[in-house]
N, C-alpha and C. Protein backbone atom coordinates (compact mmCIF):
# COMPACT_ATOMS: atom_id res chain seq x y z
N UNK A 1 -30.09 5.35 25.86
CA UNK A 1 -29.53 6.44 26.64
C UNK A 1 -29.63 7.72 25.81
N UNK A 2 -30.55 8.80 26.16
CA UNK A 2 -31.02 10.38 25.29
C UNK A 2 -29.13 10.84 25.19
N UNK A 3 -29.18 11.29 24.17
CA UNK A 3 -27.55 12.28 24.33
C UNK A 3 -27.79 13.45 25.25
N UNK A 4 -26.89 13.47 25.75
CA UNK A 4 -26.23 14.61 27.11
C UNK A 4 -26.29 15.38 25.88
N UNK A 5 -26.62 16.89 26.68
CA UNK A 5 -26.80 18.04 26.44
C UNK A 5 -25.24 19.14 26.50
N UNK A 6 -24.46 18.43 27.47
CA UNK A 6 -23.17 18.91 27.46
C UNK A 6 -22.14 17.62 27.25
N UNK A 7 -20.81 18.17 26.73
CA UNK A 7 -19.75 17.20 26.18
C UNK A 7 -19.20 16.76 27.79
N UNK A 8 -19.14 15.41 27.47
CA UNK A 8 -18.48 14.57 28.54
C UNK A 8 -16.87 15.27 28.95
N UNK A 9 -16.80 14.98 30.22
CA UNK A 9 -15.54 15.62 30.47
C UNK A 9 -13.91 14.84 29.67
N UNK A 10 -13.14 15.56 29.92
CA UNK A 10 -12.17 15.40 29.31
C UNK A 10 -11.41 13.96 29.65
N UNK A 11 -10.78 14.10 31.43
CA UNK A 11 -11.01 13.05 32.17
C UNK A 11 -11.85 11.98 31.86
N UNK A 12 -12.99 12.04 31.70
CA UNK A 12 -14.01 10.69 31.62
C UNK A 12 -13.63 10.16 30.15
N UNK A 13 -13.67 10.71 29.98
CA UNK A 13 -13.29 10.37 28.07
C UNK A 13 -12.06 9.60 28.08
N UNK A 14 -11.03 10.16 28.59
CA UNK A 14 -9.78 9.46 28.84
C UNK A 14 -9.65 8.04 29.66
N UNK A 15 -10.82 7.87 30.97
CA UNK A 15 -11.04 6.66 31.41
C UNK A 15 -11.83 5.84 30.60
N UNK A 16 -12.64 6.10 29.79
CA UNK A 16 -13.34 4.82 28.59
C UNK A 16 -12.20 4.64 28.23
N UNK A 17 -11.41 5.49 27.59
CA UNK A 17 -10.30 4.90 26.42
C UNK A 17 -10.02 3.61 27.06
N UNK A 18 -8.96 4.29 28.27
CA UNK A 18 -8.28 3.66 28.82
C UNK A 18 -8.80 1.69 29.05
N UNK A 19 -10.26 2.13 29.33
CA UNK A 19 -11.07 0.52 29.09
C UNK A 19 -11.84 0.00 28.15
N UNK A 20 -10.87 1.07 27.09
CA UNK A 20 -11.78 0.34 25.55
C UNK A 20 -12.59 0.61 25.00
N UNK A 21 -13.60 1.51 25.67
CA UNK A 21 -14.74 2.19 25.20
C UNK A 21 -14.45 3.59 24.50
N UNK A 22 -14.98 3.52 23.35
CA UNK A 22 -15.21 4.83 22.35
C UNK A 22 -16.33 5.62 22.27
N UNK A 23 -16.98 5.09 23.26
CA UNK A 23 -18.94 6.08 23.33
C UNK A 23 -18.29 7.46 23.23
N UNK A 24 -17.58 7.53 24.71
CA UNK A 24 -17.46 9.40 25.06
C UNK A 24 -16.73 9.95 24.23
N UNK A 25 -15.56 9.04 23.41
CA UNK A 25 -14.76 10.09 22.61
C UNK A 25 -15.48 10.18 21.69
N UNK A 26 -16.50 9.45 20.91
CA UNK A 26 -17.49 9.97 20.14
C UNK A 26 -18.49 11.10 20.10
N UNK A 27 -19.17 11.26 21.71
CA UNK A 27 -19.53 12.13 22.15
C UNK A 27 -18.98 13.41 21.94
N UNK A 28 -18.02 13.01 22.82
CA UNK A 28 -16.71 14.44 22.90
C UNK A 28 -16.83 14.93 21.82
N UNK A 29 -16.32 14.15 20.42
CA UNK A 29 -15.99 15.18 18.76
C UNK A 29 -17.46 15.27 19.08
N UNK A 30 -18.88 14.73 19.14
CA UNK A 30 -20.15 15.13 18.19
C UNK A 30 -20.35 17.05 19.31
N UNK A 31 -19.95 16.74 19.81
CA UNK A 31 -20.15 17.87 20.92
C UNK A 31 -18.88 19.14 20.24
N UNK A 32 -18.49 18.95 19.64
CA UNK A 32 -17.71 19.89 19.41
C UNK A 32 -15.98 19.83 20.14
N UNK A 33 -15.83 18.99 20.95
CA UNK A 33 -14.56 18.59 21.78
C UNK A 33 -13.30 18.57 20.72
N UNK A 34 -11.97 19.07 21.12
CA UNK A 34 -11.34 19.46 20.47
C UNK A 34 -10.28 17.67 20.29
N UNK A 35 -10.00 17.30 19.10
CA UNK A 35 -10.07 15.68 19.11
C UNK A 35 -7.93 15.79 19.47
N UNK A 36 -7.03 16.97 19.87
CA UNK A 36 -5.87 17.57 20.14
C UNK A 36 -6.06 17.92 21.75
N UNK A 37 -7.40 17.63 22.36
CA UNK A 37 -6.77 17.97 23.60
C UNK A 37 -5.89 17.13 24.28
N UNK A 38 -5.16 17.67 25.27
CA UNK A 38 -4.11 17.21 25.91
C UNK A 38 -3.66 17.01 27.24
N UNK A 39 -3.22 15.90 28.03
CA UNK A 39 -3.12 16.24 29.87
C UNK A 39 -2.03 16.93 29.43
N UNK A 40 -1.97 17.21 31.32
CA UNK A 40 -1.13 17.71 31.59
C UNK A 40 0.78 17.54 30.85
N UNK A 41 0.85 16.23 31.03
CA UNK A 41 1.89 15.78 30.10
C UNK A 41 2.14 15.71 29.49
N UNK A 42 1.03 16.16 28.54
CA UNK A 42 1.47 16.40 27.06
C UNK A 42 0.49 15.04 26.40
N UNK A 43 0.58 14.53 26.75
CA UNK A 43 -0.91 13.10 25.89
C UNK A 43 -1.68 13.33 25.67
N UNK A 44 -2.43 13.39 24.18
CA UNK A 44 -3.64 13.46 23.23
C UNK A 44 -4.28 12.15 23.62
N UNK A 45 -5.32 12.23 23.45
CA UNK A 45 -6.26 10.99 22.96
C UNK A 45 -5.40 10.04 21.92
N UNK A 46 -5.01 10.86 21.11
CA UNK A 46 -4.49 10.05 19.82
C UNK A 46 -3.23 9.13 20.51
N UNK A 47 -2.38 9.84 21.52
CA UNK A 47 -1.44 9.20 22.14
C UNK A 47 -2.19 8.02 22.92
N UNK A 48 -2.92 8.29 23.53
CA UNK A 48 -3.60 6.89 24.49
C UNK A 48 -3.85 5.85 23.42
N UNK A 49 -4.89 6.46 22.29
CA UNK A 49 -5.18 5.50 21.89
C UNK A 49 -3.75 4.85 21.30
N UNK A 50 -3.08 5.09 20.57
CA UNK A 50 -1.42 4.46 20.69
C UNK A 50 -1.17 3.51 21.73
N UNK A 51 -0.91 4.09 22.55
CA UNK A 51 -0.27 3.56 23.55
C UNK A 51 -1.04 1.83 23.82
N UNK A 52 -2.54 2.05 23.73
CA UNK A 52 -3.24 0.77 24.32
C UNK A 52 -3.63 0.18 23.36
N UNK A 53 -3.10 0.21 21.98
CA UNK A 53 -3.26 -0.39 20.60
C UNK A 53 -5.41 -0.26 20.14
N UNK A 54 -5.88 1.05 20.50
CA UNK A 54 -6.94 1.63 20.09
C UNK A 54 -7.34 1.95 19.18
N UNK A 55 -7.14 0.82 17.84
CA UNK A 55 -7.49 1.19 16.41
C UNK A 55 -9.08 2.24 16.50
N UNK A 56 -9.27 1.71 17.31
CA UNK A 56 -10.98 1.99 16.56
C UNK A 56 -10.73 3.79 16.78
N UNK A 57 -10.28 3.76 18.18
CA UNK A 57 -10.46 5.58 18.78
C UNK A 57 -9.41 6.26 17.86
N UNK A 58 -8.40 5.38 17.69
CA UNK A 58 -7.43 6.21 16.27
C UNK A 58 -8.01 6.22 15.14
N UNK A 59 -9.01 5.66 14.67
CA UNK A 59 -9.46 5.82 13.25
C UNK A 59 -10.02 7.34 13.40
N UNK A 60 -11.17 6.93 14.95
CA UNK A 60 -12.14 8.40 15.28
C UNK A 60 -11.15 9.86 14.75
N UNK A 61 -10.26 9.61 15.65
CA UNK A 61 -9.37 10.63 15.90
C UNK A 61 -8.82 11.30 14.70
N UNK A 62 -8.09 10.30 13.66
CA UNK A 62 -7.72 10.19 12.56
C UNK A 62 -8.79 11.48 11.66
N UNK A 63 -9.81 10.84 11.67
CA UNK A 63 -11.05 11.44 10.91
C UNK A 63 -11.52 12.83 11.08
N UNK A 64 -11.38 12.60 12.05
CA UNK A 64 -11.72 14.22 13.34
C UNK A 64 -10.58 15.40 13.05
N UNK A 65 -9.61 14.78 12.25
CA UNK A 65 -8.29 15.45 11.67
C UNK A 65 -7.30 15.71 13.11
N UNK A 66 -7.43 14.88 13.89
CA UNK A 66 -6.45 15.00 14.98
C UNK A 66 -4.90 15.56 14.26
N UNK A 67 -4.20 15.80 15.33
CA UNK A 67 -2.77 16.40 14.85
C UNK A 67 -2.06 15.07 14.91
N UNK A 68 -1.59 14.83 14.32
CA UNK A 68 -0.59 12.79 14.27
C UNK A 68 0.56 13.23 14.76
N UNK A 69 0.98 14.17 14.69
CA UNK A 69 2.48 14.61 15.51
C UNK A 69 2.58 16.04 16.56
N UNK A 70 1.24 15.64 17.16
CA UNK A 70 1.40 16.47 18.51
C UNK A 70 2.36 15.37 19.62
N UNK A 71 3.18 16.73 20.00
CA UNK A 71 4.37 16.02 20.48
C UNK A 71 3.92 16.09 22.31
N UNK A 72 4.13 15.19 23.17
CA UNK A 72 4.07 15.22 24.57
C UNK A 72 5.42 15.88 25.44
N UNK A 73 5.14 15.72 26.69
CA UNK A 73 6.24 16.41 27.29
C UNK A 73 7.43 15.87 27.15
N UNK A 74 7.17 14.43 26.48
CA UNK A 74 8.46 13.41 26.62
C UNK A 74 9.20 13.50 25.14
N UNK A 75 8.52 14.16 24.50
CA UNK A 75 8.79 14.15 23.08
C UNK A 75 8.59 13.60 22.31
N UNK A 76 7.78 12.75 22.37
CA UNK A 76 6.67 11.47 21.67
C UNK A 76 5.76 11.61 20.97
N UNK A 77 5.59 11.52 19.61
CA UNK A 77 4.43 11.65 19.06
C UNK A 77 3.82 10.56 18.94
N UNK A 78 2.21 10.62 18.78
CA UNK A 78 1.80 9.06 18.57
C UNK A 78 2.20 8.07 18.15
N UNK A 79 3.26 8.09 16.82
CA UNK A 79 3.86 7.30 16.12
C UNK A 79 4.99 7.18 16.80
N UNK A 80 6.04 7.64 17.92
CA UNK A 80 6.55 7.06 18.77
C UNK A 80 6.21 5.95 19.37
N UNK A 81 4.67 6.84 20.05
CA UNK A 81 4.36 5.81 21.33
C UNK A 81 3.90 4.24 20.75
N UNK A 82 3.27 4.63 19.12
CA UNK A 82 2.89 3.33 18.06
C UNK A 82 4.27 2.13 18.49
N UNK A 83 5.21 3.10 17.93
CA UNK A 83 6.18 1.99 17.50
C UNK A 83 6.84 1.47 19.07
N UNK A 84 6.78 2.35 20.16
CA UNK A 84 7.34 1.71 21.31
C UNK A 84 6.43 0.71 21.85
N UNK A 85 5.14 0.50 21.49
CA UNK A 85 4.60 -0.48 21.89
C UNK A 85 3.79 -1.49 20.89
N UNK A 86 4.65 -1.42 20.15
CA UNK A 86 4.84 -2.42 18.88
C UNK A 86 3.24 -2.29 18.01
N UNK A 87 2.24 -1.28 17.72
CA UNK A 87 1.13 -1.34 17.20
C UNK A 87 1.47 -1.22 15.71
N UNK A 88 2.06 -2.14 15.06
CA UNK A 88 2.32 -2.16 13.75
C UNK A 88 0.62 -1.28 12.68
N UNK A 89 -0.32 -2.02 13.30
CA UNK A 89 -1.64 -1.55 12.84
C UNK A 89 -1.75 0.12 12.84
N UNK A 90 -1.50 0.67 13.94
CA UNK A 90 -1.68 2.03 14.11
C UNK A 90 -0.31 2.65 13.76
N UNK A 91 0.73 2.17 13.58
CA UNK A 91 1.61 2.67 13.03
C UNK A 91 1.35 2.81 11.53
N UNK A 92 0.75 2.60 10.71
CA UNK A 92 0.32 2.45 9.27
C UNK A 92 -0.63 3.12 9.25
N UNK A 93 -1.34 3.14 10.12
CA UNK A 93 -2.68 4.28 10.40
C UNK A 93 -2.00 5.53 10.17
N UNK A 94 -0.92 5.58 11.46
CA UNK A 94 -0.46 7.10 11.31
C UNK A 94 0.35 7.59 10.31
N UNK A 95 1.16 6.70 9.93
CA UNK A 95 1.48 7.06 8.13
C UNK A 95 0.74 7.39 7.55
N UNK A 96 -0.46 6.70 7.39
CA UNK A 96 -0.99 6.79 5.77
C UNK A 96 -1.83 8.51 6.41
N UNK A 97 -1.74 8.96 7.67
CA UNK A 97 -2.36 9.56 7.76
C UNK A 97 -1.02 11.23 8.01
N UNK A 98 -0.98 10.83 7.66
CA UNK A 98 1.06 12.23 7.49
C UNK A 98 1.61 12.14 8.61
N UNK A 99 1.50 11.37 9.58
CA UNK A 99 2.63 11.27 10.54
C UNK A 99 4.36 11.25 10.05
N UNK A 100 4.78 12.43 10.30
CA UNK A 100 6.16 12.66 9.87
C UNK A 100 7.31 11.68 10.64
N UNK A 101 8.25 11.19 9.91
CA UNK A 101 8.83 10.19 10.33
C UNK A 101 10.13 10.57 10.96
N UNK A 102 10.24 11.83 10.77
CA UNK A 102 12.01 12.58 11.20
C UNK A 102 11.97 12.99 12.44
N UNK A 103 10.74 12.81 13.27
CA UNK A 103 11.07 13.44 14.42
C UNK A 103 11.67 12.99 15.65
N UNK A 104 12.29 14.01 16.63
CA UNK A 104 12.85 13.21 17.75
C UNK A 104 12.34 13.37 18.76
N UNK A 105 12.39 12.28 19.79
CA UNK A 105 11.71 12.36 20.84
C UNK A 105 12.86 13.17 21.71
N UNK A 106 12.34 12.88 23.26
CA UNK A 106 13.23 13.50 24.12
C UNK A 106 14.51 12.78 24.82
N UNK A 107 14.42 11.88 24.22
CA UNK A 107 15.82 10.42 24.32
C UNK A 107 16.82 10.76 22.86
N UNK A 108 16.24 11.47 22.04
CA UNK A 108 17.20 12.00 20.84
C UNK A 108 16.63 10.52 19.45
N UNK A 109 15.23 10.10 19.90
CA UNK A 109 15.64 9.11 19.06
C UNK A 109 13.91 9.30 17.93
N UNK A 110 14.42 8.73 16.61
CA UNK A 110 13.13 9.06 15.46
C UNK A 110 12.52 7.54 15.96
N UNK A 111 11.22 7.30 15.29
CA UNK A 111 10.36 6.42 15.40
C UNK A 111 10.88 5.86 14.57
N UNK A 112 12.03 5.27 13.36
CA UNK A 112 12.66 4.28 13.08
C UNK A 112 14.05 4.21 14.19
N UNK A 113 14.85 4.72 14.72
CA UNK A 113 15.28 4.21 15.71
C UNK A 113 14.73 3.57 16.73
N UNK A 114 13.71 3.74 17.34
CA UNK A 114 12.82 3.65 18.18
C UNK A 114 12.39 1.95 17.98
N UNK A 115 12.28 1.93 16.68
CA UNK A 115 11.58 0.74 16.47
C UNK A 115 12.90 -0.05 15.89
N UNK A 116 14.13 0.00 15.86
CA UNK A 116 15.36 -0.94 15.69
C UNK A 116 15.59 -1.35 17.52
N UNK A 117 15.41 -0.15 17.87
CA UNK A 117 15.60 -0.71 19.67
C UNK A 117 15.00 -1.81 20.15
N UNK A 118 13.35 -1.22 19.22
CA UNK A 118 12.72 -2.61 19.77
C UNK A 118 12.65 -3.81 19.18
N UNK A 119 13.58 -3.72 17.67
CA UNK A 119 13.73 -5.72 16.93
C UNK A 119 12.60 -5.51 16.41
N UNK A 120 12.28 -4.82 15.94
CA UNK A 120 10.63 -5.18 15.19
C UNK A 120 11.37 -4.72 13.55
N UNK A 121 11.43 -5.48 12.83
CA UNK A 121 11.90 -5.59 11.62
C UNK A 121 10.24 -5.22 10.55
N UNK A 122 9.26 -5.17 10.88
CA UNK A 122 7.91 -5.21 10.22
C UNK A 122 7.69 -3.61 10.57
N UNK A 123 8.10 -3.07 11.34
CA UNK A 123 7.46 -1.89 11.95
C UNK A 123 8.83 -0.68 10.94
N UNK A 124 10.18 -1.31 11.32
CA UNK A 124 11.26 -0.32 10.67
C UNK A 124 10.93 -1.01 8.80
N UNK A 125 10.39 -1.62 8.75
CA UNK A 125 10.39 -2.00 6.79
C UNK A 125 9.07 -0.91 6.61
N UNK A 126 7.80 -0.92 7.23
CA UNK A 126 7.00 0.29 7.21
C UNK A 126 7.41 1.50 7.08
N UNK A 127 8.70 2.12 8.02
CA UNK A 127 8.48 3.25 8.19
C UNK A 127 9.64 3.67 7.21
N UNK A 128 10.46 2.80 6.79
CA UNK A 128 11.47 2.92 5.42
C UNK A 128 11.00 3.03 4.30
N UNK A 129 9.52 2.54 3.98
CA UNK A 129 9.03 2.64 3.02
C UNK A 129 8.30 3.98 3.14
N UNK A 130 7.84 4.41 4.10
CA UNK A 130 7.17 5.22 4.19
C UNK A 130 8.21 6.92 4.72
N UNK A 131 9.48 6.95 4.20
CA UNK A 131 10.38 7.67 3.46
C UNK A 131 11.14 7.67 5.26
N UNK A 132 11.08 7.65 5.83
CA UNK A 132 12.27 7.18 6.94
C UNK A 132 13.63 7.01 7.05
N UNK A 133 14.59 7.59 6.91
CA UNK A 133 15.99 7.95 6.97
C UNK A 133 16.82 6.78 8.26
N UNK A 134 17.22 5.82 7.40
CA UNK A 134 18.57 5.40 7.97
C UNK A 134 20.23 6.10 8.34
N UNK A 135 19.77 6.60 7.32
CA UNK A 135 21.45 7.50 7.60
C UNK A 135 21.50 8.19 9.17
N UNK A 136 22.88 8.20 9.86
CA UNK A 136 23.10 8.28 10.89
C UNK A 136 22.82 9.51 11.35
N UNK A 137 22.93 10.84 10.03
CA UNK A 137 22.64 12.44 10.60
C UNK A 137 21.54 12.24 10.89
N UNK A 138 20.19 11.99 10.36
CA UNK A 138 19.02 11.62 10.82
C UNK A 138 18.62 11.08 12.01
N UNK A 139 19.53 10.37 12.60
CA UNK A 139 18.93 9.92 13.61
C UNK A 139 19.95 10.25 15.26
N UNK A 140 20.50 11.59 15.34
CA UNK A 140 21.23 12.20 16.27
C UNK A 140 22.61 11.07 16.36
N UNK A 141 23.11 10.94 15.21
CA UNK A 141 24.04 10.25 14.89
C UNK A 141 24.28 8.73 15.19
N UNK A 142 23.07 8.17 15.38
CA UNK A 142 23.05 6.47 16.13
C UNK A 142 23.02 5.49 14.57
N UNK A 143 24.06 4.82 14.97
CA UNK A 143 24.52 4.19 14.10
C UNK A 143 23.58 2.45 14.27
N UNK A 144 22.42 3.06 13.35
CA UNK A 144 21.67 2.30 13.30
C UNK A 144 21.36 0.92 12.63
N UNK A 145 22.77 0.29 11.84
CA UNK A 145 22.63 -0.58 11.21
C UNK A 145 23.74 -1.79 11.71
N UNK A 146 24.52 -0.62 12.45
CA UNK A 146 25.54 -1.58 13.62
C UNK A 146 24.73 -2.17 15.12
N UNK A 147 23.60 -1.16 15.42
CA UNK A 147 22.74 -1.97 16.20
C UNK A 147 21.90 -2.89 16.12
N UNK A 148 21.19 -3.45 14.42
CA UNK A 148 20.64 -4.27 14.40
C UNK A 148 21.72 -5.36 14.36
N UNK A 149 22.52 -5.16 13.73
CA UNK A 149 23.44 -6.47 13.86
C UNK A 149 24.15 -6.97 15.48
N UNK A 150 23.98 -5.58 15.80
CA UNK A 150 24.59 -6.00 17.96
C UNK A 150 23.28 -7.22 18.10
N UNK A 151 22.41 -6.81 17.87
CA UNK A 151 21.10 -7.44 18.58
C UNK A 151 20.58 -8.65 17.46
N UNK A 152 21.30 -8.90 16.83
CA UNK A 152 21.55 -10.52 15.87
C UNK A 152 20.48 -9.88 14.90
N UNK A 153 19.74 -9.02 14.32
CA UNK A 153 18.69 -8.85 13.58
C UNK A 153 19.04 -8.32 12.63
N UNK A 154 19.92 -9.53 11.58
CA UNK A 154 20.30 -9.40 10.36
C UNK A 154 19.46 -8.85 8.86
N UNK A 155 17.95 -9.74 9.21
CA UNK A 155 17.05 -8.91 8.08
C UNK A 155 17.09 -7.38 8.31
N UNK A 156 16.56 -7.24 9.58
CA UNK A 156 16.62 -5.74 9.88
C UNK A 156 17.77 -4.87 9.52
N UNK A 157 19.01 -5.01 9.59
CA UNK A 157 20.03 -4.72 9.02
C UNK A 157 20.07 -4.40 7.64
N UNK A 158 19.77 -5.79 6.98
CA UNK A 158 19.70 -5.53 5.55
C UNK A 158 18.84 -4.66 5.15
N UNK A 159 17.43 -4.39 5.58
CA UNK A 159 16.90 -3.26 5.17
C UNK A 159 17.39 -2.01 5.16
N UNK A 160 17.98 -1.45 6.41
CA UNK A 160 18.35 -0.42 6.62
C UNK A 160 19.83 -0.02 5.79
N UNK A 161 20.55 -1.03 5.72
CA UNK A 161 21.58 -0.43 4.49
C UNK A 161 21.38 -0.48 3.20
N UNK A 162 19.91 -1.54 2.69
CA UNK A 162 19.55 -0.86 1.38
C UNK A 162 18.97 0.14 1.79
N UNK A 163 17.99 0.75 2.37
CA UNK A 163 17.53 2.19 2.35
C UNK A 163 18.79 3.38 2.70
N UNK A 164 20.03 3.31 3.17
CA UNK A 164 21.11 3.65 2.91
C UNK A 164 21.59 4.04 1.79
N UNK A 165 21.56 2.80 1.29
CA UNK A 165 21.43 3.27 -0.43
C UNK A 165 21.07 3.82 -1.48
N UNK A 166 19.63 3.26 -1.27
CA UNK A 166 18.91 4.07 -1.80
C UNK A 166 19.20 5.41 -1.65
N UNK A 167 19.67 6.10 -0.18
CA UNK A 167 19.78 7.64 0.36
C UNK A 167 20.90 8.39 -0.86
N UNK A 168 21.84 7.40 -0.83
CA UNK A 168 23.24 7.56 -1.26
C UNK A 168 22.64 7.78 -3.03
N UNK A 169 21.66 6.71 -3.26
CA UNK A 169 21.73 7.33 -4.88
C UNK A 169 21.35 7.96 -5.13
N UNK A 170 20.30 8.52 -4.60
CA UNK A 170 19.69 9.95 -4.35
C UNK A 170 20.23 11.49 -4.64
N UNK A 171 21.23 11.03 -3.79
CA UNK A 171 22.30 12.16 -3.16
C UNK A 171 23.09 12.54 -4.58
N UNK A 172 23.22 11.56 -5.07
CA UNK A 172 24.51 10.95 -6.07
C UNK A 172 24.13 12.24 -7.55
């Protein structure tokens, strides 16, 4: 197939994702396509690929120097939408790639709350390591270590009040 002479549309690009295919978003960056564009709602590429666990189009994206915390209308940055749909893989992607961990969505909640909601104890030990704030001001005051224990997820717990700690010796 000769390469198109003009960049695939924005739309079309967004339906490969959507079925897995990375041709057009390849296209798109070799064409000059901006790897931050956005619908209407506020969703990047980088968000789709999130959302449908799209290592490969997040690496693209990644590379292309996408923005990792362009935020949507919902207040979601990729590493939201990572951790709400449990992509432990692309959640480490977007770390290692400066996805900031303090931010809030439009529910008031950071991508380590986000990911205590969802019991994923692998996803909140990532993002604790990767400097993530347990303490309650951080997270629009949700008392985040009394909810892993509501929801029986005692390891999870224990992480979060040693990184507590850790905060506290810090402070100290």
């Amino acid at each position: 197939m000769p390469d198109s002479p003009e960049p695939p549309q924005f739309e079309s690009v967004l339906e490969s994702l959507e079925s897995g295919d990375c041709g057009l978003l390849t296209e798109w960056l070799i064409h000059g396509g901006s790897p931050d564009e956005q619908e209407s709602n506020g969703r990047s590429f980088l968000h789709v690929a999130s959302f449908l666990g799209n290592a490969e189009a997040a690496r693209l994206l990644v590379e292309a120097l996408a923005n990792v915390d362009l935020v949507a209308a919902d207040g979601c940055t990729p590493l939201h939408t990572a951790v709400h749909k449990r992509r432990a893989e692309l959640v480490g992607m977007l770390l290692r790639a400066g996805a900031r961990v303090d931010l809030l969505n439009s529910n008031g909640l950071t991508p380590l709350a986000l990911a205590v909601n969802k019991e994923n104890p692998e996803i909140v030990s990532e993002l604790i390591r990767a400097g993530a704030s347990a303490d309650m001001s951080s997270n629009n005051n949700r008392d985040l270590v009394r909810q892993a224990i509501m929801c029986r997820q005692l390891s999870m717990a224990r992480m979060l009040i040693d990184a507590s700690a850790e905060i506290d010796k810090k402070r100290a």
